[in-house]
Protein backbone atom coordinates (compact mmCIF):
# COMPACT_ATOMS: atom_id res chain seq x y z
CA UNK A 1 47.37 61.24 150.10
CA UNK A 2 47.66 60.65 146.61
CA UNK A 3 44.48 60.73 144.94
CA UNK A 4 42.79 58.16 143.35
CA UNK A 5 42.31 57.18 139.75
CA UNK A 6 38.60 57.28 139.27
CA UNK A 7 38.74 55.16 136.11
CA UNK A 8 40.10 52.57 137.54
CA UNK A 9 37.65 52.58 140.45
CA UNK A 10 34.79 52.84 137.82
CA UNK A 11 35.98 49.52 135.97
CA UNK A 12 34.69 47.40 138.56
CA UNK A 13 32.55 49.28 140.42
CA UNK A 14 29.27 48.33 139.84
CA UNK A 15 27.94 52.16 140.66
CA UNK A 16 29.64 55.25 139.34
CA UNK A 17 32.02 57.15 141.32
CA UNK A 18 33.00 60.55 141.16
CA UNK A 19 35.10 63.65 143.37
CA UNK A 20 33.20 66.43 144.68
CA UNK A 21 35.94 68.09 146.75
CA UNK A 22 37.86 65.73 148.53
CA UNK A 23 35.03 63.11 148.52
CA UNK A 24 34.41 60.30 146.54
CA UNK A 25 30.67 60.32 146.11
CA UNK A 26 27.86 57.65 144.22
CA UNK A 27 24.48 57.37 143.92
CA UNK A 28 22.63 53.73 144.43
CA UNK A 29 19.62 52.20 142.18
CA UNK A 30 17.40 53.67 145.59
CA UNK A 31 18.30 56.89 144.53
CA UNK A 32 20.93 56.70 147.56
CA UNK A 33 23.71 59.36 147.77
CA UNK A 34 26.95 58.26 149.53
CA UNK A 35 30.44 60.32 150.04
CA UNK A 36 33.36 58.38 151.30
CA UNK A 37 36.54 60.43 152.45
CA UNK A 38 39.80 59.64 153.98
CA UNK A 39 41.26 62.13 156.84
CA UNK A 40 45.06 62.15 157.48
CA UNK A 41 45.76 61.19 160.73
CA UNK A 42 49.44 60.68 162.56
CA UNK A 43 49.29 57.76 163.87
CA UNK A 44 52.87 58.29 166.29
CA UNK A 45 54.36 58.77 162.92
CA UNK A 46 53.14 56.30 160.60
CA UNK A 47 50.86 57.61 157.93
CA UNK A 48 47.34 56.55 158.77
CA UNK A 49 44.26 57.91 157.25
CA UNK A 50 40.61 57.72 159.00
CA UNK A 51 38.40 56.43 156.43
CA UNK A 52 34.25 57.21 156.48
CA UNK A 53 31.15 56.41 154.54
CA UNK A 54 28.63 58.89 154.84
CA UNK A 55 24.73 58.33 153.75
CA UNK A 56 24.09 62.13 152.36
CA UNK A 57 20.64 61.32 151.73
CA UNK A 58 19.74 60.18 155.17
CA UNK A 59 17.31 57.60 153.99
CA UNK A 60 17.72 53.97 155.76
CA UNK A 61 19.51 51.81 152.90
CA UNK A 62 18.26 48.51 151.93
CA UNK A 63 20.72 45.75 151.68
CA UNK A 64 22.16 46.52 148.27
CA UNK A 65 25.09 44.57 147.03
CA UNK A 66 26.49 47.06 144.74
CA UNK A 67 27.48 49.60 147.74
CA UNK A 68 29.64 46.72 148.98
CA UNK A 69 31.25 46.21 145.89
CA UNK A 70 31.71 49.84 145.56
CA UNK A 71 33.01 50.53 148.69
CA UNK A 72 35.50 47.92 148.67
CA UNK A 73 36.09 48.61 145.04
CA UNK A 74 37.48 52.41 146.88
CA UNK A 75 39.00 50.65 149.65
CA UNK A 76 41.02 48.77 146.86
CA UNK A 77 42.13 51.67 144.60
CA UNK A 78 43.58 53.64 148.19
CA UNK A 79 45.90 50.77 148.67
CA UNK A 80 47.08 50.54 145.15
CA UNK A 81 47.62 54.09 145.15
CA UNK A 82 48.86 55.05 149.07
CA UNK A 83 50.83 51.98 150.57
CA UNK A 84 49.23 53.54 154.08
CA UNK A 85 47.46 52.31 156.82
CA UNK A 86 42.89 53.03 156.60
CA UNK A 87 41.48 53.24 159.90
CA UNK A 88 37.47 53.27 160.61
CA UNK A 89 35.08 54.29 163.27
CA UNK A 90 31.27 53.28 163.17
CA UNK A 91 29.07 56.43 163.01
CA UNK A 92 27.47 55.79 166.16
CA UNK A 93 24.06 57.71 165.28
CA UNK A 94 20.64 56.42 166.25
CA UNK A 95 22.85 53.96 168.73
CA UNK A 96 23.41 51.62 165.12
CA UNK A 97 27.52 51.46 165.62
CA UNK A 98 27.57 47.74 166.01
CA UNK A 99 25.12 47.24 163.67
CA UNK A 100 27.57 49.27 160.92
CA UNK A 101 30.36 46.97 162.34
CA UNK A 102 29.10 44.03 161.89
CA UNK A 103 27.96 44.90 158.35
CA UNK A 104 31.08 46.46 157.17
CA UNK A 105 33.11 42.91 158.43
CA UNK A 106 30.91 41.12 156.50
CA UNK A 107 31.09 43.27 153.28
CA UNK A 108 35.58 42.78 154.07
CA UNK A 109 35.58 39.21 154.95
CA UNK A 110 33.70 38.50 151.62
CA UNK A 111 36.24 40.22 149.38
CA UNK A 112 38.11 37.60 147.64
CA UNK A 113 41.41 40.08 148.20
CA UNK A 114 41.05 40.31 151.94
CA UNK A 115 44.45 37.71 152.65
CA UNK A 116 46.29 40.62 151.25
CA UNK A 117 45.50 42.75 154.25
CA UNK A 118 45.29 42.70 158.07
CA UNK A 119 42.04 43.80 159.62
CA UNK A 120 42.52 44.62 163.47
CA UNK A 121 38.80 45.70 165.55
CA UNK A 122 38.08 46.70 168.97
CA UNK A 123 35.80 48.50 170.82
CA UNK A 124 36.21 51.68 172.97
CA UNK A 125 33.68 53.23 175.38
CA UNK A 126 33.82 56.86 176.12
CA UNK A 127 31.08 58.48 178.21
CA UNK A 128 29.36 55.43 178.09
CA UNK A 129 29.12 55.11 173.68
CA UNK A 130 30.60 51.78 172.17
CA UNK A 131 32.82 52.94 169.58
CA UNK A 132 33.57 50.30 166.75
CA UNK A 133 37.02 51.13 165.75
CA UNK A 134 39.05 49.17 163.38
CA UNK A 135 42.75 48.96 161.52
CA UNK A 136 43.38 47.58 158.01
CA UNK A 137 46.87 47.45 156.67
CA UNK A 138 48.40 45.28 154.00
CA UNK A 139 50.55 42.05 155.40
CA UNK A 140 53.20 43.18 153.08
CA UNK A 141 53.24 46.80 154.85
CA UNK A 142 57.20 46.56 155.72
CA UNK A 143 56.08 47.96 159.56
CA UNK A 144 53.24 45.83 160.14
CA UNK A 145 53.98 44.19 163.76
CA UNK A 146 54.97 47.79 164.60
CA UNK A 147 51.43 49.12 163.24
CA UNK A 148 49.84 46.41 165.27
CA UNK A 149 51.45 47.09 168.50
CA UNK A 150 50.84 50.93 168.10
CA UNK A 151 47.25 49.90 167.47
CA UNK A 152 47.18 47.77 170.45
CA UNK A 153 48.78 50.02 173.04
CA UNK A 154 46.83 52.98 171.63
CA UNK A 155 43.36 50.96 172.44
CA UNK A 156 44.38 49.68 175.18
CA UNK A 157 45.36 53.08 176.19
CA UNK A 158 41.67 54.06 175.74
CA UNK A 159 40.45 51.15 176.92
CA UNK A 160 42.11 51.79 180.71
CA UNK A 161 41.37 55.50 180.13
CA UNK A 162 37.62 54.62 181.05
């Protein structure tokens, strides 16, 4: 993955970003620490990276705006750096995965860039857990209705897999 420009994150975003490691990490007006990483994955040969949000500090967030922004603010600066394909799965601790979901669609569908990308979600049960999973890709992505399809099968794989 190439890695991303942290000034041009920091621009817009309306917290300060910076790399410890491999993570991208800010800290929120609550005194909030969040890392967000991306893990390659092969995705039957089409790069693919897993993308997560972790809250480091473990404290319950209020609804604050300005991780939103952020995050989609990171979310932005991967695509204009690695024409790839992000993929997500909701943390399912303290049972809150749809909760996390729901949250994170509603932080997307409010971006005023989301027509520029594809955003594909379904959920997958193993041993009983609902797991949120989810695909974004840009439309111009030159293998898109193949990425789609691979997505498909590969839940629907799961899905039958029960």
């Amino acid at each position: 993955m190439n890695k991303l420009n942290l000034s041009q994150i920091n621009i817009l975003a309306p917290y300060p970003v910076w790399y410890e490691g491999a993570e991208l990490l800010f800290k929120t007006d609550h005194n909030i620490l969040y890392s967000a990483a991306f893990e390659l994955d092969d995705m039957l040969n089409i790069k693919a990276y897993w993308f997560r949000i972790t809250n480091r500090s473990g404290k319950k967030s209020p609804n604050d705006k300005k991780v939103q922004q952020t995050i989609i603010h990171i979310i932005e600066e991967f695509f204009r750096t690695n024409p790839d394909i992000l993929l997500y799965i909701c943390d399912n601790a303290n049972e809150q995965q749809a909760q996390r979901d729901r949250l994170f669609l509603r932080w997307f569908n409010a971006y005023e860039q989301k027509k520029k990308y594809v955003i594909r979600t379904a959920i997958v049960i193993d041993e009983d857990i609902s797991n949120y999973v989810a695909l974004i890709v840009p439309t111009a992505h030159p293998l898109l209705s193949d990425i789609l399809s691979t997505f498909d099968n590969e839940i629907s794989m799961f899905q039958n897999n029960k």
